[in-house]
N, C-alpha and C. Protein backbone atom coordinates (compact mmCIF):
# COMPACT_ATOMS: atom_id res chain seq x y z
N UNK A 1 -44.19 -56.51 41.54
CA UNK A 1 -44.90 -55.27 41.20
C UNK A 1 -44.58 -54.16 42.19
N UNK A 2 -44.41 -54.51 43.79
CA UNK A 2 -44.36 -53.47 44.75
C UNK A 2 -42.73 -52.87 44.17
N UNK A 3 -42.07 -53.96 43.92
CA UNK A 3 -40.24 -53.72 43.75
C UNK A 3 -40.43 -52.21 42.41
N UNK A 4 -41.24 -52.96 41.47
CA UNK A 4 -40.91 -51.76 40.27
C UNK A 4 -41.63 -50.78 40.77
N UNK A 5 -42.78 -50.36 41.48
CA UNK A 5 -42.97 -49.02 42.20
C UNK A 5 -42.40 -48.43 42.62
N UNK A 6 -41.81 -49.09 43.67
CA UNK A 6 -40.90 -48.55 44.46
C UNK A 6 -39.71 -48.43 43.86
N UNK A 7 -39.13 -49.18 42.80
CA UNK A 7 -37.89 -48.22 41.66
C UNK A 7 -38.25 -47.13 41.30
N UNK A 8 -39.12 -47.13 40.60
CA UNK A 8 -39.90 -46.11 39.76
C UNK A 8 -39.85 -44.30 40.57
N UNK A 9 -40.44 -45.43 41.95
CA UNK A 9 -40.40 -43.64 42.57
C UNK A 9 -39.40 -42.80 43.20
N UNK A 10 -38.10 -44.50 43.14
CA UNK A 10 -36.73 -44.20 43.04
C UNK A 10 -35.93 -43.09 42.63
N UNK A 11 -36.45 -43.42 41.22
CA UNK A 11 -35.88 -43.10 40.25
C UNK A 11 -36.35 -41.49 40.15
N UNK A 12 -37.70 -41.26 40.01
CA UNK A 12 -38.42 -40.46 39.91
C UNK A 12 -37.66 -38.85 41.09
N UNK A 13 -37.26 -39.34 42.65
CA UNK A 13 -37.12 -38.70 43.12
C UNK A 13 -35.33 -38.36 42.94
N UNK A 14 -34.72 -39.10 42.31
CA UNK A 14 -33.62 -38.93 41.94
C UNK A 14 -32.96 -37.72 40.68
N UNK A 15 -34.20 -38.03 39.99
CA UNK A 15 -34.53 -36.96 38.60
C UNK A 15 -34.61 -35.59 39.33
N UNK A 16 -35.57 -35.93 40.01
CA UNK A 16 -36.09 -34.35 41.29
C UNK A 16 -34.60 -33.82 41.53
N UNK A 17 -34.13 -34.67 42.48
CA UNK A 17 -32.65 -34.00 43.03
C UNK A 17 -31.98 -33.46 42.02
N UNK A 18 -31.74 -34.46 41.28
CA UNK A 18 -30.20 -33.93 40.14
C UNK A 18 -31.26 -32.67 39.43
N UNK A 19 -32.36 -32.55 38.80
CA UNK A 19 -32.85 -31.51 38.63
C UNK A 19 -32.98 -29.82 39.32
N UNK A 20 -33.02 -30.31 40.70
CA UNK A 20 -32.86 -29.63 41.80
C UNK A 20 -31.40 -28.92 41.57
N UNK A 21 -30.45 -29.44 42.18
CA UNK A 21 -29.24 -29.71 41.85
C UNK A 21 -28.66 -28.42 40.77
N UNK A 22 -29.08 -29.17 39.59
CA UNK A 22 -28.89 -28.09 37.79
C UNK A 22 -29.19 -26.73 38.54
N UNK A 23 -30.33 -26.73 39.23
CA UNK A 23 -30.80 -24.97 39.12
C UNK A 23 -29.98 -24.52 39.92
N UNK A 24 -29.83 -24.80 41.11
CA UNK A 24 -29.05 -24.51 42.12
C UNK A 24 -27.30 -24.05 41.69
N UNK A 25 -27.18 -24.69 40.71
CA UNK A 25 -25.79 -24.58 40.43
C UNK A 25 -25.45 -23.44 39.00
N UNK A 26 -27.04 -23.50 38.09
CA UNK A 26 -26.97 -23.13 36.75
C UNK A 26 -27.34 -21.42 37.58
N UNK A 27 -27.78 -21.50 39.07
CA UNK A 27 -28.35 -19.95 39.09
C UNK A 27 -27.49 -18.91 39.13
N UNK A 28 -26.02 -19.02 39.92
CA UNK A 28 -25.33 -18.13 40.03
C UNK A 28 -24.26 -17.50 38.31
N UNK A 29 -24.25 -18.57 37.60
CA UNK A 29 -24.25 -18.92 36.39
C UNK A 29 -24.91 -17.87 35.58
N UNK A 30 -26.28 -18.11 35.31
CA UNK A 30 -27.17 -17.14 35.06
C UNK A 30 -27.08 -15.50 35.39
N UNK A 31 -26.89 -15.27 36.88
CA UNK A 31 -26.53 -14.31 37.06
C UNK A 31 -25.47 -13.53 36.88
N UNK A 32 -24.30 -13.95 35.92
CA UNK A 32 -22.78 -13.89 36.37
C UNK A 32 -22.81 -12.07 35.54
N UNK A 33 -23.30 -12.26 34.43
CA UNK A 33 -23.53 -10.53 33.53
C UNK A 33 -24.18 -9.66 34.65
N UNK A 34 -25.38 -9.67 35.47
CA UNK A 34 -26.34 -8.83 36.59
C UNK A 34 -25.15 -8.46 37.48
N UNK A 35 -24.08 -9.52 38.19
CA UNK A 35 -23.58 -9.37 39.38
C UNK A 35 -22.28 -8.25 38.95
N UNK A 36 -22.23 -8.20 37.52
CA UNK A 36 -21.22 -7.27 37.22
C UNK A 36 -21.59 -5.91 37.20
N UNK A 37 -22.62 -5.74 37.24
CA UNK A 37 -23.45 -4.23 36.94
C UNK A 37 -23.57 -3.64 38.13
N UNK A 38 -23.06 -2.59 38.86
CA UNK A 38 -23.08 -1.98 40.46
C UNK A 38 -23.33 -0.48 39.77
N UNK A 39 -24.21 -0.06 40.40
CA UNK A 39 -24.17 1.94 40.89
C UNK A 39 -24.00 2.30 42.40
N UNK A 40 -23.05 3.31 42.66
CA UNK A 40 -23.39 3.77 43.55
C UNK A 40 -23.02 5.62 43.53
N UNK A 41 -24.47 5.94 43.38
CA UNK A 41 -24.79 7.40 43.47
C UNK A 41 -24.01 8.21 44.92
N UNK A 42 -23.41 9.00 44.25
CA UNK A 42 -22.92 10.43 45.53
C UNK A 42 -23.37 11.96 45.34
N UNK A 43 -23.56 12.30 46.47
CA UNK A 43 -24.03 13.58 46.15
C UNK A 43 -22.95 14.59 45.67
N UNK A 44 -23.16 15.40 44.90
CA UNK A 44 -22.44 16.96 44.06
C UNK A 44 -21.30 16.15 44.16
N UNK A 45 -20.63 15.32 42.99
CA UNK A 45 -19.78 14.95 43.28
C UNK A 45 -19.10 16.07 42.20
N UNK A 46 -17.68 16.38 42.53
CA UNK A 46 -16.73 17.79 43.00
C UNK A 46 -15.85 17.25 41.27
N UNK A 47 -15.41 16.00 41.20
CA UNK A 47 -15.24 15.34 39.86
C UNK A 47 -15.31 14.08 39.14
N UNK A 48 -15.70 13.85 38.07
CA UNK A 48 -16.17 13.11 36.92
C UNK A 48 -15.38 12.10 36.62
N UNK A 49 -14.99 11.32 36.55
CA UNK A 49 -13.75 10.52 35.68
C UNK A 49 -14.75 9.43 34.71
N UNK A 50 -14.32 9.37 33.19
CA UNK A 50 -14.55 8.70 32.04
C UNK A 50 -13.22 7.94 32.18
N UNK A 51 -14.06 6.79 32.31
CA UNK A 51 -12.35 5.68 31.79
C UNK A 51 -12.19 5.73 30.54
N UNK A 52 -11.33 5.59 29.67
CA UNK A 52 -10.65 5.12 28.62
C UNK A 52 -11.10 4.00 27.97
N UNK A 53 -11.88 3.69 26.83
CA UNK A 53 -12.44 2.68 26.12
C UNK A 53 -13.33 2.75 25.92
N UNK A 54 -14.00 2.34 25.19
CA UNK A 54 -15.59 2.52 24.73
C UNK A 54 -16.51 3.58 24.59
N UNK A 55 -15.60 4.96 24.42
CA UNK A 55 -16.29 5.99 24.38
C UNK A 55 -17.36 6.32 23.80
N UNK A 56 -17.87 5.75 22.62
CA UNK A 56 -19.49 5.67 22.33
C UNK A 56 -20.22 5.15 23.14
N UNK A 57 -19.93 4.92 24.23
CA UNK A 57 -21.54 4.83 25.56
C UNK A 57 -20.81 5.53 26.63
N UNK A 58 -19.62 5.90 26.97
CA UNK A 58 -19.18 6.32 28.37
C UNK A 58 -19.10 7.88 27.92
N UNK A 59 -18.88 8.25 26.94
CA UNK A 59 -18.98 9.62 26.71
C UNK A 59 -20.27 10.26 26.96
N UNK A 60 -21.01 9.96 26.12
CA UNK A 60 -22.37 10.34 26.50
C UNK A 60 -22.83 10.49 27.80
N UNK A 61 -22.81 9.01 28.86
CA UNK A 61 -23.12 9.78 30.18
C UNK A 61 -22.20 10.21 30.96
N UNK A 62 -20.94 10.26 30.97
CA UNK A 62 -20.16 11.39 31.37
C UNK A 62 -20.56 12.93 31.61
N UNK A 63 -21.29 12.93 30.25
CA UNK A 63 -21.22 14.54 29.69
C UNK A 63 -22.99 15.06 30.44
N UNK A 64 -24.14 13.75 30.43
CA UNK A 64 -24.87 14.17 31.17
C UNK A 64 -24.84 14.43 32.33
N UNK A 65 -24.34 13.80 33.16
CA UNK A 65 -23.26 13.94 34.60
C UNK A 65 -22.99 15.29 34.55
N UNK A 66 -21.94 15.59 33.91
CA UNK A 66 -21.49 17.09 33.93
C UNK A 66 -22.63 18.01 33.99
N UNK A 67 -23.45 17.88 33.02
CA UNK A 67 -24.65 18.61 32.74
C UNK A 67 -25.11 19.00 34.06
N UNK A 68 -25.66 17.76 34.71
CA UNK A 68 -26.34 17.49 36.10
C UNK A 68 -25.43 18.18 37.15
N UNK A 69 -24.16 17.99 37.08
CA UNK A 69 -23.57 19.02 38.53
C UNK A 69 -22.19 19.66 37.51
N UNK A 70 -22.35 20.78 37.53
CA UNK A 70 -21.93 21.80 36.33
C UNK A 70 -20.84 22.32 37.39
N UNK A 71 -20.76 22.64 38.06
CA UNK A 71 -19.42 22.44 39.41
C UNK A 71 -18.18 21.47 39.17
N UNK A 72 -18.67 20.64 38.78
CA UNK A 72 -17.50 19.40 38.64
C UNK A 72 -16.89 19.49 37.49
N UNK A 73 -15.30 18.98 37.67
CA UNK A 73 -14.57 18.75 37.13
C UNK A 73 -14.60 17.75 36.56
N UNK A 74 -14.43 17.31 34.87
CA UNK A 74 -14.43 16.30 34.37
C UNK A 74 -13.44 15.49 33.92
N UNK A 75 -12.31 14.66 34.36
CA UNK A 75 -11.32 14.23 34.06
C UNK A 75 -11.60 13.01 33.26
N UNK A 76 -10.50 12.61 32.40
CA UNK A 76 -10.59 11.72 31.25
C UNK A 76 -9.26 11.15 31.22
N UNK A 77 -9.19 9.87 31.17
CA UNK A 77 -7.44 9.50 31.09
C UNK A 77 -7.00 9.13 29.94
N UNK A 78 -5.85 9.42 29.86
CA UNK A 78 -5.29 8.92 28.40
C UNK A 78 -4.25 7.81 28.42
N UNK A 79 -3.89 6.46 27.69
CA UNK A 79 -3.55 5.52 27.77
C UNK A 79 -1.83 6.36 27.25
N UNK A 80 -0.99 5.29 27.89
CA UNK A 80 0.26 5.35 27.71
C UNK A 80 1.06 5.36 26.39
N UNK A 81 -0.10 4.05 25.91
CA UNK A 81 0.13 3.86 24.26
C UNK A 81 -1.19 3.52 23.68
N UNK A 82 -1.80 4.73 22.93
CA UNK A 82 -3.67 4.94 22.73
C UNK A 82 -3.49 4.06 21.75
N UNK A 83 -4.93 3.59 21.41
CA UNK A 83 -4.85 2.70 20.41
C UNK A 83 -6.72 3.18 19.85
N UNK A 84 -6.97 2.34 18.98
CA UNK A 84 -8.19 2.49 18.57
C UNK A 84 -9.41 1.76 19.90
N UNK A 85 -8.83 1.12 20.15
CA UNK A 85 -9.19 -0.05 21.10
C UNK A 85 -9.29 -0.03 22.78
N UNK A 86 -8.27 1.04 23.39
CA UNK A 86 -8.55 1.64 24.40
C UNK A 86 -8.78 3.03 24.51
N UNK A 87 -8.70 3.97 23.68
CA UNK A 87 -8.94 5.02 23.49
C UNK A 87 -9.65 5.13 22.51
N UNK A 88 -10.79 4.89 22.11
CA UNK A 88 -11.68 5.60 20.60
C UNK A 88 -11.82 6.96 20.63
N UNK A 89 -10.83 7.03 19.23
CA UNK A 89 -11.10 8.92 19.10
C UNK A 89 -10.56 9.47 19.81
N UNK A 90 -9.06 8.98 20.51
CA UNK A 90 -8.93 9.39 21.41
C UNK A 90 -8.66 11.00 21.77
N UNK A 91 -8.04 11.81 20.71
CA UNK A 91 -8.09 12.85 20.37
C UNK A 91 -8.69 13.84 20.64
N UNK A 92 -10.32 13.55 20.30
CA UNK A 92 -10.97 14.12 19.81
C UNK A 92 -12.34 14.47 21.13
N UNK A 93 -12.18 13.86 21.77
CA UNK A 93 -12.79 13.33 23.32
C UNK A 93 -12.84 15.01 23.55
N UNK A 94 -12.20 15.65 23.52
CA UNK A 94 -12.58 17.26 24.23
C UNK A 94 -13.60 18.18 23.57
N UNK A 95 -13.07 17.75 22.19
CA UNK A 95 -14.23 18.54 21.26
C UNK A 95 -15.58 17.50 21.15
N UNK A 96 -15.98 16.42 21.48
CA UNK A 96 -16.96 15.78 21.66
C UNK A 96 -17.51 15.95 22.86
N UNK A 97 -16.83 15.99 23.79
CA UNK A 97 -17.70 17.02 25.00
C UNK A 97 -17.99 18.09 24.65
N UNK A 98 -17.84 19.00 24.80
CA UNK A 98 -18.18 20.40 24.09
C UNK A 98 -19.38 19.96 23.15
N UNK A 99 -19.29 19.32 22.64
CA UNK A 99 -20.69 19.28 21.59
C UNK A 99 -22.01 18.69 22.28
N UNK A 100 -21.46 18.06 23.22
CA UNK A 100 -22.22 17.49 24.66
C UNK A 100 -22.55 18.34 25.45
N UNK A 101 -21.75 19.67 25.32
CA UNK A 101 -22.47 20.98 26.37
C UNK A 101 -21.42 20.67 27.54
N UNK A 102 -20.71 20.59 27.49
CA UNK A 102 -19.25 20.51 28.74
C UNK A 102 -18.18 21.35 28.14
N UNK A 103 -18.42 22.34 28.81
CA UNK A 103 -17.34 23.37 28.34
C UNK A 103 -15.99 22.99 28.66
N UNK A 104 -14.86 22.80 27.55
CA UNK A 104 -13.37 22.17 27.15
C UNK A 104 -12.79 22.44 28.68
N UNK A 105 -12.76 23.78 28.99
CA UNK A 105 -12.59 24.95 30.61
C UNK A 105 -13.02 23.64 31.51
N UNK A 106 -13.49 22.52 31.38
CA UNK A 106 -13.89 22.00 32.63
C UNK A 106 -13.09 20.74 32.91
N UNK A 107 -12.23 20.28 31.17
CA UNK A 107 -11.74 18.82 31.19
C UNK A 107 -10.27 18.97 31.63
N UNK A 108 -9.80 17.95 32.14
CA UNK A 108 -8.25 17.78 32.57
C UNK A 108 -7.95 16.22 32.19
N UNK A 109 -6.96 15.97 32.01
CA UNK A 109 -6.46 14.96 31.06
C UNK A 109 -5.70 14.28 32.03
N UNK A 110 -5.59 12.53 32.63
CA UNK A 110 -4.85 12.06 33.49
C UNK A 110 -3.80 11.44 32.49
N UNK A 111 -2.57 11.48 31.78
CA UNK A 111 -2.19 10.74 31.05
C UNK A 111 -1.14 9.27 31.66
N UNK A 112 -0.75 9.05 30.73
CA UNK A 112 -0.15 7.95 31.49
C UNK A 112 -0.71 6.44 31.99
N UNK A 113 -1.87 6.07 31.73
CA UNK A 113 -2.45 4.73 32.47
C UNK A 113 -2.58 4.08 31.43
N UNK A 114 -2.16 2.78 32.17
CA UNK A 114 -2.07 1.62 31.05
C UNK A 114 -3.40 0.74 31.23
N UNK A 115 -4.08 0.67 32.61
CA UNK A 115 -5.55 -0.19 33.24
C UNK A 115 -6.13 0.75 34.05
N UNK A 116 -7.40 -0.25 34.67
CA UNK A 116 -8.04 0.92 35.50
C UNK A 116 -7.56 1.44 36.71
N UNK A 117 -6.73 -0.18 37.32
CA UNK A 117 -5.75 0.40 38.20
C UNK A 117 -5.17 1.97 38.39
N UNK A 118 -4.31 1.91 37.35
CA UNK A 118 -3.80 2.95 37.30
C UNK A 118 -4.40 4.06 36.93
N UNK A 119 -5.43 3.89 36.31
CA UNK A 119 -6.14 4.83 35.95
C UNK A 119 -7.14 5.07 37.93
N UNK A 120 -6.65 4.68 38.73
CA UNK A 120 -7.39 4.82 40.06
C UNK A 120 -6.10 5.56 40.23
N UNK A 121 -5.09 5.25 40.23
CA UNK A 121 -3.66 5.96 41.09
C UNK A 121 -4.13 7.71 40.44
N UNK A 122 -4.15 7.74 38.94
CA UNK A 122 -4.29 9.09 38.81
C UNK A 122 -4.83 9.79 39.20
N UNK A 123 -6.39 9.54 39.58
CA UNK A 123 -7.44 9.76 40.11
C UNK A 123 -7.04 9.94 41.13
N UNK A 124 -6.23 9.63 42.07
CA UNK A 124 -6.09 9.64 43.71
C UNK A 124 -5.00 11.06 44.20
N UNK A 125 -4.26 11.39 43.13
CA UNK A 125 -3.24 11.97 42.92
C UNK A 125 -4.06 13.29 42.79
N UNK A 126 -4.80 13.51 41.52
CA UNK A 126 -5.37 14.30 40.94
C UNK A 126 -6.42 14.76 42.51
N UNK A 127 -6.98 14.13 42.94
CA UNK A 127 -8.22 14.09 43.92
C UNK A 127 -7.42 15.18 45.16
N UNK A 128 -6.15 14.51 45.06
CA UNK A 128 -5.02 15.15 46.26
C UNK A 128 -4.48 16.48 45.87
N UNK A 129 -4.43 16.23 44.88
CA UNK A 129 -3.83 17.93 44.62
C UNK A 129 -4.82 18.89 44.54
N UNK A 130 -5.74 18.65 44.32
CA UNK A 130 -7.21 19.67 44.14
C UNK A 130 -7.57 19.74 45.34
N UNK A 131 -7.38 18.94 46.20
CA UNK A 131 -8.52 18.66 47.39
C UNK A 131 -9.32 18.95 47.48
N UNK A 132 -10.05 17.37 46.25
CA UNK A 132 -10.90 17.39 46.39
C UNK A 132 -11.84 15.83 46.96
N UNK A 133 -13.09 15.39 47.41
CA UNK A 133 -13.53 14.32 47.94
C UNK A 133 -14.72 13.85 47.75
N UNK A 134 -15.24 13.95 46.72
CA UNK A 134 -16.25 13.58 45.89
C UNK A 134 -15.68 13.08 44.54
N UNK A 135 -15.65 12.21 44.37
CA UNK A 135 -15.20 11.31 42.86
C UNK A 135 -16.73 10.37 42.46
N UNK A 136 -16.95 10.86 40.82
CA UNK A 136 -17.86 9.56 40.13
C UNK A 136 -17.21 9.08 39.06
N UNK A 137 -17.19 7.89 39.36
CA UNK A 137 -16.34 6.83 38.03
C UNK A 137 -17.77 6.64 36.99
N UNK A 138 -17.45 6.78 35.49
CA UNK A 138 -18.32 6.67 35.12
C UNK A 138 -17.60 5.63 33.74
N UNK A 139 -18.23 4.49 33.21
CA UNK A 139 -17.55 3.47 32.24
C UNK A 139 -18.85 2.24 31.71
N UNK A 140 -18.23 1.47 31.71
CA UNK A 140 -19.43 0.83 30.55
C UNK A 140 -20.29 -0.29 32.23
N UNK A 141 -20.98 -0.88 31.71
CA UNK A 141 -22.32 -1.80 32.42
C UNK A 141 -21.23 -2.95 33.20
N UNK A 142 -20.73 -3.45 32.27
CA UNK A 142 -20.10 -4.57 33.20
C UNK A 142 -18.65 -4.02 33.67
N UNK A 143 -18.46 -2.94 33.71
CA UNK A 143 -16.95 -2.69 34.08
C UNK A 143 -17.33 -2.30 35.55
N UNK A 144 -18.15 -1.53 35.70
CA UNK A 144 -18.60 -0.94 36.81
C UNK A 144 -17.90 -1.50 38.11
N UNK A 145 -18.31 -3.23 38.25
CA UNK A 145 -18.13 -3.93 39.52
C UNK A 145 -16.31 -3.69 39.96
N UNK A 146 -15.95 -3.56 38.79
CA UNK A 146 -14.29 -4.00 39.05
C UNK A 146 -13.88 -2.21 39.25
N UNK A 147 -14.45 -1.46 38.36
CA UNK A 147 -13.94 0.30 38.28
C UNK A 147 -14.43 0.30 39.94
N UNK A 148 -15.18 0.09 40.32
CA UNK A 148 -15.83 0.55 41.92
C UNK A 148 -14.71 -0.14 43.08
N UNK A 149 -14.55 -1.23 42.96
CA UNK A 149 -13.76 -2.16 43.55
C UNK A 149 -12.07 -1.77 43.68
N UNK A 150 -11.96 -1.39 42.72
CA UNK A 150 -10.58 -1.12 42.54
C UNK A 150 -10.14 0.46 42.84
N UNK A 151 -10.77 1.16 42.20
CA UNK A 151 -11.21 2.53 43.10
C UNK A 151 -11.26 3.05 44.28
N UNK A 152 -11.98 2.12 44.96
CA UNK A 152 -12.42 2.07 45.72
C UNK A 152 -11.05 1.39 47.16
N UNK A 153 -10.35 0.74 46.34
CA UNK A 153 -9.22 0.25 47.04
C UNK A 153 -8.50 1.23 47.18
N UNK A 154 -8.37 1.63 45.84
CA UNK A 154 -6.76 2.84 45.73
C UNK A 154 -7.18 4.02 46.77
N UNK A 155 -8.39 4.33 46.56
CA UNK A 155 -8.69 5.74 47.30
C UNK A 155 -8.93 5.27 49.15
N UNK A 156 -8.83 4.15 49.50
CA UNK A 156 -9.37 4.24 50.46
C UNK A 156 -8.46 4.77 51.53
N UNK A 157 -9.04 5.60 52.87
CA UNK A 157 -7.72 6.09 53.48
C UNK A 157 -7.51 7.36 53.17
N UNK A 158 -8.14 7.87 51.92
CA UNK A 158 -8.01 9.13 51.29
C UNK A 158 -8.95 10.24 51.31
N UNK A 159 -10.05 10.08 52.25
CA UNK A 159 -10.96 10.99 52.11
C UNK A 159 -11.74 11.43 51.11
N UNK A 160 -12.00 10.39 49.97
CA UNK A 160 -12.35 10.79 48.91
C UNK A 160 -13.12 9.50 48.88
N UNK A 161 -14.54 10.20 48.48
CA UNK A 161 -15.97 8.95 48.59
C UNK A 161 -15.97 8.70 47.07
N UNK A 162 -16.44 7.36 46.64
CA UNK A 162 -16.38 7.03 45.28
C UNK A 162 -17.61 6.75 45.02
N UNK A 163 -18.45 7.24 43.84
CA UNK A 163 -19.33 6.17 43.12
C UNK A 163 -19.08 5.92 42.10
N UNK A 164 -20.26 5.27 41.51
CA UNK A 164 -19.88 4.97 39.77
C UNK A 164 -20.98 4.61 39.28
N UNK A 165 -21.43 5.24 38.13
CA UNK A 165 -22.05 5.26 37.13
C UNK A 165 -22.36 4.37 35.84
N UNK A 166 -23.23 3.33 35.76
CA UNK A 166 -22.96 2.42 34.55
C UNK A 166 -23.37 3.28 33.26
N UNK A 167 -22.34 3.36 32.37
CA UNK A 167 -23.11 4.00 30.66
C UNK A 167 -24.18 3.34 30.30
N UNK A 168 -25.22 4.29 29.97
CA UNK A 168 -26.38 3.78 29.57
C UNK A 168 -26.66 3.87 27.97
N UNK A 169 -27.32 3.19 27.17
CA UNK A 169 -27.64 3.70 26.06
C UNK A 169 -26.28 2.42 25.44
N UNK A 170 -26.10 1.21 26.16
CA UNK A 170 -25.73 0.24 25.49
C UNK A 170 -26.02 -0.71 25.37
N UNK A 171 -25.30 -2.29 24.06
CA UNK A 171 -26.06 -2.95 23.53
C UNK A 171 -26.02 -4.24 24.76
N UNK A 172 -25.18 -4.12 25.87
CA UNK A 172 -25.22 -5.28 26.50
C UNK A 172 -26.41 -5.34 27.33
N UNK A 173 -27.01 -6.78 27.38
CA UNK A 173 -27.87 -7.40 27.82
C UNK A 173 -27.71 -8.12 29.48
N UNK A 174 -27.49 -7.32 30.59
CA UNK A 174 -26.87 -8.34 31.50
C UNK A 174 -27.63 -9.54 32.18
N UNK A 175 -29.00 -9.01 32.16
CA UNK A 175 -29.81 -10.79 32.47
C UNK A 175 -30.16 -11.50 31.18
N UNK A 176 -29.32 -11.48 30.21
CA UNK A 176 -29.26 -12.42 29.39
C UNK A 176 -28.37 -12.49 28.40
N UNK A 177 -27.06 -12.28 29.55
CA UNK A 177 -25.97 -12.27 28.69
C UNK A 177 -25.74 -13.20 28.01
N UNK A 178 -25.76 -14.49 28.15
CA UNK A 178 -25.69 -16.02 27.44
C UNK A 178 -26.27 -16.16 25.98
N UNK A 179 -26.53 -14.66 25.55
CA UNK A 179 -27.30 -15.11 24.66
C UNK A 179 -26.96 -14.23 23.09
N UNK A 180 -25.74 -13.17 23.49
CA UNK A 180 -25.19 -12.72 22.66
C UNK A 180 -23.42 -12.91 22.78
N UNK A 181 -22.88 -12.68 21.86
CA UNK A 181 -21.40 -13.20 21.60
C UNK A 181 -20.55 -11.95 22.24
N UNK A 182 -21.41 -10.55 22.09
CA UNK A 182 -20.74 -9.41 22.95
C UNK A 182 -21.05 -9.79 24.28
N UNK A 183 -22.04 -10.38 24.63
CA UNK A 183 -22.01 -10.18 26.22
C UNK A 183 -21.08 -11.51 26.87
N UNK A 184 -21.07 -12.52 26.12
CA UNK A 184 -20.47 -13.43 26.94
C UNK A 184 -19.48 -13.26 26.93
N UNK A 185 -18.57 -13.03 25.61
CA UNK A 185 -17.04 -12.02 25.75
C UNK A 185 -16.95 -11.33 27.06
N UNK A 186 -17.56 -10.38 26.97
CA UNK A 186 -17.66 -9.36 27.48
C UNK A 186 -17.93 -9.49 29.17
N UNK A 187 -18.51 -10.80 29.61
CA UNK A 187 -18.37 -11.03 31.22
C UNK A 187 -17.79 -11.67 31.16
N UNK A 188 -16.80 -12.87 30.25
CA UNK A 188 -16.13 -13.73 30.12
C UNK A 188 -15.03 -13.39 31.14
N UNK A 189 -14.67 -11.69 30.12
CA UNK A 189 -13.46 -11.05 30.12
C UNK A 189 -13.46 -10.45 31.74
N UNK A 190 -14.59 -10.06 32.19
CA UNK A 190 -14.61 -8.85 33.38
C UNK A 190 -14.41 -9.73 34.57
N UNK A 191 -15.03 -11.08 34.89
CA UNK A 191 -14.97 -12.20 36.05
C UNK A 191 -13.73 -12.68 35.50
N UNK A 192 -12.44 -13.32 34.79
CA UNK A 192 -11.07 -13.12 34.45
C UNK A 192 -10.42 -11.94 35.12
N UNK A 193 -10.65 -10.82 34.68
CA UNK A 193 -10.19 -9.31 35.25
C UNK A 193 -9.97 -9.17 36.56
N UNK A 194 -11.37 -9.62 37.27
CA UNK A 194 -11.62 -9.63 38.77
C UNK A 194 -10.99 -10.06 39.77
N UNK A 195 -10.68 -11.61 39.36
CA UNK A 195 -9.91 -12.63 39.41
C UNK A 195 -8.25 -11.93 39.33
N UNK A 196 -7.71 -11.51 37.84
CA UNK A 196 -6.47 -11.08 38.54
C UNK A 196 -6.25 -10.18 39.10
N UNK A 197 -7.19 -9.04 39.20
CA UNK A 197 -6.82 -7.94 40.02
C UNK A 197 -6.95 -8.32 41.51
N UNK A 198 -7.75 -9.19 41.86
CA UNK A 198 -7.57 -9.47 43.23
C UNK A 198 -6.17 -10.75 43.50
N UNK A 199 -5.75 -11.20 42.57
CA UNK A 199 -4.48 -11.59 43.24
C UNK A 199 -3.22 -10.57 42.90
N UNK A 200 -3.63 -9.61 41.92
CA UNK A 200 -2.26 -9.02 41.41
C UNK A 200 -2.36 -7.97 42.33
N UNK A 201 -3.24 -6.97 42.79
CA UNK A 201 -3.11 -5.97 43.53
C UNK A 201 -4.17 -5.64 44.59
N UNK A 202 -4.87 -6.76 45.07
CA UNK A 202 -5.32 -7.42 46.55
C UNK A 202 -7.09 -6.25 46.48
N UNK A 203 -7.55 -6.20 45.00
CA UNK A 203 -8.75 -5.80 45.30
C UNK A 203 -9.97 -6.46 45.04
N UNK A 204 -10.97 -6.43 46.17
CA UNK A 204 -11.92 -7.34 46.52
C UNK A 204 -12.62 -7.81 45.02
N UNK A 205 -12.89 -9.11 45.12
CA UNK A 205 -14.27 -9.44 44.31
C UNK A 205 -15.03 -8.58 44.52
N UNK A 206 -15.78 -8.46 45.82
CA UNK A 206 -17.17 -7.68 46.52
C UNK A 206 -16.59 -6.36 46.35
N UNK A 207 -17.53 -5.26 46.50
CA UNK A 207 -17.16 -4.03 47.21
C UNK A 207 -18.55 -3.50 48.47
């Protein structure tokens, strides 16, 4: 009788651990959509950049941005070879500001980028010839971590402070991404991304 107690509570504290264990391992897991989501606010920043893609949520707060510091320049990049898919509308992006209250007089066009990478080189170029040193990246919820990171690489050295802006007014869920087919895509894709941009062109996981 003492033997099966003492299994019992064996057993019992074994359940505990490996239970223990699950959370410990399922937590960072859980968090993987949250850890993609970064802001970091700058003051009067001097210009704007909208990445390329998803312009039904990055347009919109782009254009409130502008609104908010009416000084700044709003740059927008255009893909090498636009598609529906990295450029929506791509066209049409100037006269949709303007209807946003961003006078056309304020947009400049980076063309040429194929990623965000490069879409940072333009930005750095552009930043240099204006001289100017206030930059806000502004793009969708989970892009943020990697647009900041990578940005944040290209410009560094350059006198030019970065933040970035997550688009608001979209459908992703990041503390519970696991639970729609856009969001798990969708961090699937961005922790992949992260991953090769830090071996392809040496920028941090962290920022």
């Amino acid at each position: 009788m003492m033997t099966s107690r003492s299994g019992r509570r064996s057993v019992r504290r074994l359940v505990a651990i490996l239970l223990l264990l699950a959370v410990l391992v399922s937590m960072p897991l859980l968090s993987a959509g949250s850890a993609l989501v970064v802001e970091r606010n700058i003051e009067a920043p001097e210009a704007i950049i909208m990445l390329a893609s998803h312009e039904w949520e990055r347009l919109p707060a782009a254009a409130a941005l502008a609104r908010k510091h009416p000084e700044a320049v709003v740059l927008l990049t255009y893909p090498a070879v636009p598609t529906p898919y990295n450029c929506h509308l791509c066209d049409e992006r100037i006269d949709w500001l303007a209807a946003e209250g961003v006078a056309a007089e304020r947009v400049r066009v980076l063309p040429q980028v194929t990623n965000t990478y490069t879409e940072a080189i333009a930005a750095r170029r552009f930043m240099a010839h204006e001289r100017l040193t206030r930059l806000t990246v502004v793009t969708s919820s989970y892009h943020t971590r990697r647009a900041l990171a990578t940005f944040s690489t290209v410009l560094r050295d350059s006198g030019v402070q970065v933040g970035v802006v997550p688009a608001s007014g979209t459908r992703a869920n990041p503390s519970r991404w696991w639970l729609d087919a856009y969001d798990r895509s969708y961090v699937a894709y961005e922790w992949a991304a992260l991953l090769k941009y830090r071996l392809q062109y040496g920028v941090p996981l962290w920022w």
